[in-house]
PDB file of N, CA and C in Angstrom:
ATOM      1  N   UNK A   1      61.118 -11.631  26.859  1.00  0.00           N
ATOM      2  CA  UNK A   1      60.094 -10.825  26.228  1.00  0.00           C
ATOM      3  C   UNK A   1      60.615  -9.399  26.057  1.00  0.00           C
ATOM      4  N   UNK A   2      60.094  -8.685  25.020  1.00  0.00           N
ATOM      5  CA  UNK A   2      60.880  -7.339  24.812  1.00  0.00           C
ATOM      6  C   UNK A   2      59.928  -6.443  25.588  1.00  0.00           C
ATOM      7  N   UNK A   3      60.324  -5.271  25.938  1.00  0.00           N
ATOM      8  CA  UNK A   3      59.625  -4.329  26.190  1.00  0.00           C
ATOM      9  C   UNK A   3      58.711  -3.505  25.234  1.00  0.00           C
ATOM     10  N   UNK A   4      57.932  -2.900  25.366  1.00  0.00           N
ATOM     11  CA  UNK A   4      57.362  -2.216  23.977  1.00  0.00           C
ATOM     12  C   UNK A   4      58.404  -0.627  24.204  1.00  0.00           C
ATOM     13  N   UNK A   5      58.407   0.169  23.106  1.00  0.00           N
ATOM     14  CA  UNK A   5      59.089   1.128  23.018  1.00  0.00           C
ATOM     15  C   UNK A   5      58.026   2.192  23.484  1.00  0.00           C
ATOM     16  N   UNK A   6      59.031   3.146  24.401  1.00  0.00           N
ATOM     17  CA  UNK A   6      58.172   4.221  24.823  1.00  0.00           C
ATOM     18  C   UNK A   6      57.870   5.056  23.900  1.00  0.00           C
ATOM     19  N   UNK A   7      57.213   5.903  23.557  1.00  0.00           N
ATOM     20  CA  UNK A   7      56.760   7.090  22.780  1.00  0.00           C
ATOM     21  C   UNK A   7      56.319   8.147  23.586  1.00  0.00           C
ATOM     22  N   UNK A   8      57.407   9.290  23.492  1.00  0.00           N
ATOM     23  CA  UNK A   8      56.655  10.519  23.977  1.00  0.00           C
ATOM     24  C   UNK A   8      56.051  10.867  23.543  1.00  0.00           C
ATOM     25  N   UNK A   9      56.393  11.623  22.261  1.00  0.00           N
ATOM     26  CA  UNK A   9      55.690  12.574  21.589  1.00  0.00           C
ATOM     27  C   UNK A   9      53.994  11.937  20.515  1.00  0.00           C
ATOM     28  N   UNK A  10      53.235  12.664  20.600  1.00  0.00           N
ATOM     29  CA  UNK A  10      52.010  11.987  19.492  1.00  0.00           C
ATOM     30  C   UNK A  10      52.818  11.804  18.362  1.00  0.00           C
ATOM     31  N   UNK A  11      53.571  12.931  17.741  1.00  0.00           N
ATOM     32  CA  UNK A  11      54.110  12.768  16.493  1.00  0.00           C
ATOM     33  C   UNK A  11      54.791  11.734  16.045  1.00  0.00           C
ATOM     34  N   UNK A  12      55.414  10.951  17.371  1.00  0.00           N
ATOM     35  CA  UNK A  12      55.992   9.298  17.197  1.00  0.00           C
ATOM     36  C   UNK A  12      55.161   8.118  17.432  1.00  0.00           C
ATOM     37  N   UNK A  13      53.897   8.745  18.057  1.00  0.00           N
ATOM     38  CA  UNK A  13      53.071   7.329  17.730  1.00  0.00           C
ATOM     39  C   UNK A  13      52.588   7.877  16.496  1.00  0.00           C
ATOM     40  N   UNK A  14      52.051   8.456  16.067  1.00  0.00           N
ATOM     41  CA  UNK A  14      51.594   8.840  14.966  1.00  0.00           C
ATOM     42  C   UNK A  14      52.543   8.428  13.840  1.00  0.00           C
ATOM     43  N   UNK A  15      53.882   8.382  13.881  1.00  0.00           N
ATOM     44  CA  UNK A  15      54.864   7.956  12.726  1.00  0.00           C
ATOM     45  C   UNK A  15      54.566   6.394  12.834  1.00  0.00           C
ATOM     46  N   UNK A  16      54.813   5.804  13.905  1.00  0.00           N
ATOM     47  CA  UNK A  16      54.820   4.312  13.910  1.00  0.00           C
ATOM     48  C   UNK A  16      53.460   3.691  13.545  1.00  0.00           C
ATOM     49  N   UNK A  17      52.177   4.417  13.474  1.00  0.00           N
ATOM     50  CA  UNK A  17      51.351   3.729  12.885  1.00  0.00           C
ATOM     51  C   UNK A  17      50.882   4.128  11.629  1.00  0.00           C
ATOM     52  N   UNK A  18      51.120   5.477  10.790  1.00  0.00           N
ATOM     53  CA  UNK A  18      52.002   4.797   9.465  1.00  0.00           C
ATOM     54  C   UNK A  18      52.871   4.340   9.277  1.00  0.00           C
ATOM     55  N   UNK A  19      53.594   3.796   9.253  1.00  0.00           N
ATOM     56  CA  UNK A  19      54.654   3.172   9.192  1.00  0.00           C
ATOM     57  C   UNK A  19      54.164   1.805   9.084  1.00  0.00           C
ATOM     58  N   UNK A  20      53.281   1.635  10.388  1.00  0.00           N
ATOM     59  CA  UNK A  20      52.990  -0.299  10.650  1.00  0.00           C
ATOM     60  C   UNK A  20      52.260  -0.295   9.369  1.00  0.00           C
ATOM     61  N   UNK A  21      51.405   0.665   9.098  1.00  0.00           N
ATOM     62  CA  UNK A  21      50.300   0.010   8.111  1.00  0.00           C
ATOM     63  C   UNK A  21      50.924   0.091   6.774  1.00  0.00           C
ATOM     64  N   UNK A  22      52.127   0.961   6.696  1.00  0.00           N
ATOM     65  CA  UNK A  22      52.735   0.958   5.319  1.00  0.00           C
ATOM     66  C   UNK A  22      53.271  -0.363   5.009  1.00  0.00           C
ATOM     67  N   UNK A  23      53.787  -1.366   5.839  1.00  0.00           N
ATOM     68  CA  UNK A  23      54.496  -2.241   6.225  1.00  0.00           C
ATOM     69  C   UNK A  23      53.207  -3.524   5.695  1.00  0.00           C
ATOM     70  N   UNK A  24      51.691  -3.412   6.322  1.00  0.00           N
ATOM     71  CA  UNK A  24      51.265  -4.180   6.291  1.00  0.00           C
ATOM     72  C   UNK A  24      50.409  -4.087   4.162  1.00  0.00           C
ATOM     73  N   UNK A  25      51.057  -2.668   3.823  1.00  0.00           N
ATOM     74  CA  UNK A  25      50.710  -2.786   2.359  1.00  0.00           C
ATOM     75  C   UNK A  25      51.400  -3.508   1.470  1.00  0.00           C
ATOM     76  N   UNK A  26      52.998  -3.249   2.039  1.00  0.00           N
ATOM     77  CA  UNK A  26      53.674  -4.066   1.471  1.00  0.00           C
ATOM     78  C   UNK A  26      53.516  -5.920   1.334  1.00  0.00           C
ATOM     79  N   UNK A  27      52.644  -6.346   2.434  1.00  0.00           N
ATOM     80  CA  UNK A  27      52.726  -7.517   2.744  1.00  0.00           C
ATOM     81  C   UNK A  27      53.118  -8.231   3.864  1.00  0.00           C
ATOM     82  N   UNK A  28      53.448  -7.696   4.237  1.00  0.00           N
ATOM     83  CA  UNK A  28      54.128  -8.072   5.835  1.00  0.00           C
ATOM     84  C   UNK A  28      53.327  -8.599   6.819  1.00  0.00           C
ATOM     85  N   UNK A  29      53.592  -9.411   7.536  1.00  0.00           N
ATOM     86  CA  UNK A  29      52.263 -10.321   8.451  1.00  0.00           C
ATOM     87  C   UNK A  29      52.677  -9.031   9.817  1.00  0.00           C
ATOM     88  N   UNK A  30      51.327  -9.132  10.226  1.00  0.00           N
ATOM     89  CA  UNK A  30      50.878  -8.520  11.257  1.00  0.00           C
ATOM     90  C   UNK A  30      51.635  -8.443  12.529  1.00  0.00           C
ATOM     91  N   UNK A  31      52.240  -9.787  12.966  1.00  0.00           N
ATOM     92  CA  UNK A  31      52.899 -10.005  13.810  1.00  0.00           C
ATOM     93  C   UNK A  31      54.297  -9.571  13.551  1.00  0.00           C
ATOM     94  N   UNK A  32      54.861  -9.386  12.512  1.00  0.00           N
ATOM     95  CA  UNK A  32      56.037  -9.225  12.071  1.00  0.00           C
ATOM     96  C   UNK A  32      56.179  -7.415  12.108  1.00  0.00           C
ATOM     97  N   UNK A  33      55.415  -7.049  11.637  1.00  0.00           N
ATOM     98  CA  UNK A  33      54.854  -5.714  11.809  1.00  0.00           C
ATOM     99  C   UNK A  33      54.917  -4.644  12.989  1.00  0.00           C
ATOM    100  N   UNK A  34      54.231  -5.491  13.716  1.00  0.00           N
ATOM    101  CA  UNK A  34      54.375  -5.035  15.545  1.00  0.00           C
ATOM    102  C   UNK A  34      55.632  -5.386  15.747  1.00  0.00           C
ATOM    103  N   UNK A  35      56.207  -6.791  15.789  1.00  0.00           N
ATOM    104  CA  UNK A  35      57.685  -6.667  16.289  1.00  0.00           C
ATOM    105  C   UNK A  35      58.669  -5.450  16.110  1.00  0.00           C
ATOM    106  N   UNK A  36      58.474  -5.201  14.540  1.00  0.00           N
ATOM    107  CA  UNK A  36      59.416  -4.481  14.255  1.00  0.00           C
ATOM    108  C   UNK A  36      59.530  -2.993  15.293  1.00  0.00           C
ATOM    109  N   UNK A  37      58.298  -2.625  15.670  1.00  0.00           N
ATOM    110  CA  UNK A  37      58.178  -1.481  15.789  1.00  0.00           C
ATOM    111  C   UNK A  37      58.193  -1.494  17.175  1.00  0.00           C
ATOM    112  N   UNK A  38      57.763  -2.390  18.017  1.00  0.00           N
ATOM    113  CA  UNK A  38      57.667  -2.681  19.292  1.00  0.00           C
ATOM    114  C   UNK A  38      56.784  -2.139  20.037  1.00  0.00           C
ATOM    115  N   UNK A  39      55.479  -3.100  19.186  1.00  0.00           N
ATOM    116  CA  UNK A  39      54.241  -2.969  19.341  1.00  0.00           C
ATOM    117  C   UNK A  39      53.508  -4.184  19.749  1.00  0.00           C
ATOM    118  N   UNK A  40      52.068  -4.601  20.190  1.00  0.00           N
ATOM    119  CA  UNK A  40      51.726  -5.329  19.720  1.00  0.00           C
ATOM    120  C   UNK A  40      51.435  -5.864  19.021  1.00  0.00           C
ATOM    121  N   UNK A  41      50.884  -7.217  18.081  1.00  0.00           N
ATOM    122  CA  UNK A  41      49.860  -7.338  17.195  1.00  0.00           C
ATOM    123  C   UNK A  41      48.545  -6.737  17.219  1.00  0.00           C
ATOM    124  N   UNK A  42      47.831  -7.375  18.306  1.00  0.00           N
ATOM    125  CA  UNK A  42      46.363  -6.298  18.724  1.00  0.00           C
ATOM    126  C   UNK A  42      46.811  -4.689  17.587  1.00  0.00           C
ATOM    127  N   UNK A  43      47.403  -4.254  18.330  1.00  0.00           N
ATOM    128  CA  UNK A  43      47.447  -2.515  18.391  1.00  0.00           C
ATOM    129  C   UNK A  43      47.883  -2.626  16.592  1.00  0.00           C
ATOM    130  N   UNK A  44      48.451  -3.360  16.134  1.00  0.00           N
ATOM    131  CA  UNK A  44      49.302  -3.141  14.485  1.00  0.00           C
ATOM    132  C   UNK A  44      47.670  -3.421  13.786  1.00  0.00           C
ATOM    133  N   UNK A  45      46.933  -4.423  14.269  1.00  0.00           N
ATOM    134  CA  UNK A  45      45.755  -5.023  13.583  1.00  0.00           C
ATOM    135  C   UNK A  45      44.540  -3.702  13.843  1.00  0.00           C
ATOM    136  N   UNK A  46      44.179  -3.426  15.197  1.00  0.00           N
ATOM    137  CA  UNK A  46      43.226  -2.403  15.363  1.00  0.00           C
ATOM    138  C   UNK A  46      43.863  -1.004  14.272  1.00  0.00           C
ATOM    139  N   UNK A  47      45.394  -0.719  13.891  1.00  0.00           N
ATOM    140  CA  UNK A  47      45.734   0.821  13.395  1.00  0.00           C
ATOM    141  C   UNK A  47      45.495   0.132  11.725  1.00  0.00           C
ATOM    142  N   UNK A  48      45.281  -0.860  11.504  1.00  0.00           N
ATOM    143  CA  UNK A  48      45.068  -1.267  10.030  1.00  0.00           C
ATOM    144  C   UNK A  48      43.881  -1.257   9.532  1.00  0.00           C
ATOM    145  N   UNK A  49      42.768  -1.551  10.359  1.00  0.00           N
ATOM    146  CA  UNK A  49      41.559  -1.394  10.532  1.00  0.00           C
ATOM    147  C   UNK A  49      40.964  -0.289  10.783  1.00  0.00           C
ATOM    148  N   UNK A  50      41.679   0.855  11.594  1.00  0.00           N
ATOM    149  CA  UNK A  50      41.214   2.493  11.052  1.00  0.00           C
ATOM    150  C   UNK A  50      41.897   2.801  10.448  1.00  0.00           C
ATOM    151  N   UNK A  51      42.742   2.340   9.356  1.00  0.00           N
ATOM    152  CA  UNK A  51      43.316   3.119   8.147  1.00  0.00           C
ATOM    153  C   UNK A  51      42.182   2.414   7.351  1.00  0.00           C
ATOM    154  N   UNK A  52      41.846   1.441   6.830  1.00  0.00           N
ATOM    155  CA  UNK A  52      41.100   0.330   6.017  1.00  0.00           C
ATOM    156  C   UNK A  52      39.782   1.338   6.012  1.00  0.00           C
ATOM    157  N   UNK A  53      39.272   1.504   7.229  1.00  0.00           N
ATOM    158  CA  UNK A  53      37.642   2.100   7.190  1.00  0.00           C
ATOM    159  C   UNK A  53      37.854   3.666   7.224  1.00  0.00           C
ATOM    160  N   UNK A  54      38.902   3.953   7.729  1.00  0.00           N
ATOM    161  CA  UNK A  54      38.684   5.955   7.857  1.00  0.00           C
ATOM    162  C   UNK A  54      39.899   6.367   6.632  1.00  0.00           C
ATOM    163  N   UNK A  55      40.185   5.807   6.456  1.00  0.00           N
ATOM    164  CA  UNK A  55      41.986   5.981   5.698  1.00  0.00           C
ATOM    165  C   UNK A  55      42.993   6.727   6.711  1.00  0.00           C
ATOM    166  N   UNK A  56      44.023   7.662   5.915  1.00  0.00           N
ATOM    167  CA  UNK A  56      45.241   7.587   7.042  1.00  0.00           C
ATOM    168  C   UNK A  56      45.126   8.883   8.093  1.00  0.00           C
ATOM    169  N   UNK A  57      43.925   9.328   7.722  1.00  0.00           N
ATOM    170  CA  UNK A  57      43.011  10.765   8.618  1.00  0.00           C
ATOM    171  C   UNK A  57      42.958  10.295  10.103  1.00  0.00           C
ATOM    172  N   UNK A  58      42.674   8.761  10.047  1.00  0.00           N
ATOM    173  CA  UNK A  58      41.866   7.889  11.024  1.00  0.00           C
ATOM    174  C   UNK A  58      43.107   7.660  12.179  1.00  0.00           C
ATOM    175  N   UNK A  59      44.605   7.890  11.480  1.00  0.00           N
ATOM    176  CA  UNK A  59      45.704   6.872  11.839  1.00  0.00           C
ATOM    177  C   UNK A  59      46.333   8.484  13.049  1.00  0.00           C
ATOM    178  N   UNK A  60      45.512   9.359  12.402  1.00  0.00           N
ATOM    179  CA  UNK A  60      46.238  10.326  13.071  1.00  0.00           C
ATOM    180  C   UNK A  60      46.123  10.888  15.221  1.00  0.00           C
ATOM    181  N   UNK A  61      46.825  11.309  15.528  1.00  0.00           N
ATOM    182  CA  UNK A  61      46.737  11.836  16.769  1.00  0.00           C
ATOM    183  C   UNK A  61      45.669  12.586  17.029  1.00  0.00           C
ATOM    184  N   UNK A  62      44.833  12.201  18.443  1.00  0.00           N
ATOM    185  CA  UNK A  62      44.005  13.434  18.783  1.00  0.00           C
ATOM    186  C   UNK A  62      44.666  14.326  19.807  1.00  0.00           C
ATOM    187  N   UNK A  63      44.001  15.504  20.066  1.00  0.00           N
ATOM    188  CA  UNK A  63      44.308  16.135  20.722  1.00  0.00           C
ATOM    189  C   UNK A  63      43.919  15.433  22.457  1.00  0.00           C
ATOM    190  N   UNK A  64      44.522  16.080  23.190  1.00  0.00           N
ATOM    191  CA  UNK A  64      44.411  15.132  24.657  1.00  0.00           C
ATOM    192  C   UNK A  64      42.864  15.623  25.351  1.00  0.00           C
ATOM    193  N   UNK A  65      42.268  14.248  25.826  1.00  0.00           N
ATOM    194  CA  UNK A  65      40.869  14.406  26.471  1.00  0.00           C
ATOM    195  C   UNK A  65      41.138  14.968  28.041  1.00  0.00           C
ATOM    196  N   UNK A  66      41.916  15.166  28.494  1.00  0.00           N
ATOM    197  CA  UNK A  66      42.572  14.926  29.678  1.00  0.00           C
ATOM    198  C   UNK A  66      42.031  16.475  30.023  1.00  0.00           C
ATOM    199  N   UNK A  67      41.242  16.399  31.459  1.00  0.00           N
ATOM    200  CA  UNK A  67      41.322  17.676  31.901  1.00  0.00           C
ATOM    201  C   UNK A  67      42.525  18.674  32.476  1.00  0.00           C
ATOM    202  N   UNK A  68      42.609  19.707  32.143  1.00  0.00           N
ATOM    203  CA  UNK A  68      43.707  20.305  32.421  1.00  0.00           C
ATOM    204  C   UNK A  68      44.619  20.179  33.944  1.00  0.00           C
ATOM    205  N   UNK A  69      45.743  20.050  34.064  1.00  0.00           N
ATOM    206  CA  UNK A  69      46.288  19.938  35.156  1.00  0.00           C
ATOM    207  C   UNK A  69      45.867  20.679  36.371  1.00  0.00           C
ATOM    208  N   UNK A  70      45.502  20.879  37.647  1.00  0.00           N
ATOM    209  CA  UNK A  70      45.588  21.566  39.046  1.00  0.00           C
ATOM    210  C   UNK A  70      46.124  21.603  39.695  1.00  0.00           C
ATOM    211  N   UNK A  71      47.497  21.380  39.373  1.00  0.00           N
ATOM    212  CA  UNK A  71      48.749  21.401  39.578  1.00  0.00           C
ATOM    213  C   UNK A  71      49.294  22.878  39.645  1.00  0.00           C
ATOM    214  N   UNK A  72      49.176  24.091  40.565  1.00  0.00           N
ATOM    215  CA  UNK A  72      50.118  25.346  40.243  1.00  0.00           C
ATOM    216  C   UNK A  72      51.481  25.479  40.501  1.00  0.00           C
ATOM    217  N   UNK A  73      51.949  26.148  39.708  1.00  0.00           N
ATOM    218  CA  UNK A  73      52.940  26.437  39.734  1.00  0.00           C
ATOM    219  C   UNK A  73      53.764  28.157  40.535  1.00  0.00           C
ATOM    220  N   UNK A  74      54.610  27.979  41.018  1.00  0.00           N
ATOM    221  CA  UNK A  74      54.849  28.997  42.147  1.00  0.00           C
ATOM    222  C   UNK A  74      55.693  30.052  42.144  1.00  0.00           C
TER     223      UNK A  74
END
């Protein structure tokens, strides 16, 4: 089984899911889609489905919900 590919940055998940859905305009089956990118299907099918209903606004990165670190630094 492959690993899925890490992504640091938003800007690289954000590339790979245009990308998947550009992939799935062309025609490309779903599953074939995720492989390429080293994704799931689930995740290639759910980013096709907010491009489909929001368009590619939908596909984009949010900013992080995450409360700020409390972690100081010294």
């Amino acid at each position: 089984m492959r690993r899925p590919r890490q992504l640091t940055q938003p800007a690289q998940s954000e590339q790979v899911r245009f990308e998947t859905v550009e992939l799935f305009a062309q025609g490309m089956a779903p599953q074939q889609a995720a492989r390429r990118w080293g994704t799931s299907r689930k995740s290639a099918c759910a980013w096709h489905a907010r491009c489909r209903d929001g368009g590619v606004e939908a596909l984009r990165s949010k900013d992080p919900s995450a409360r700020p670190s409390r972690m100081q630094l010294c």
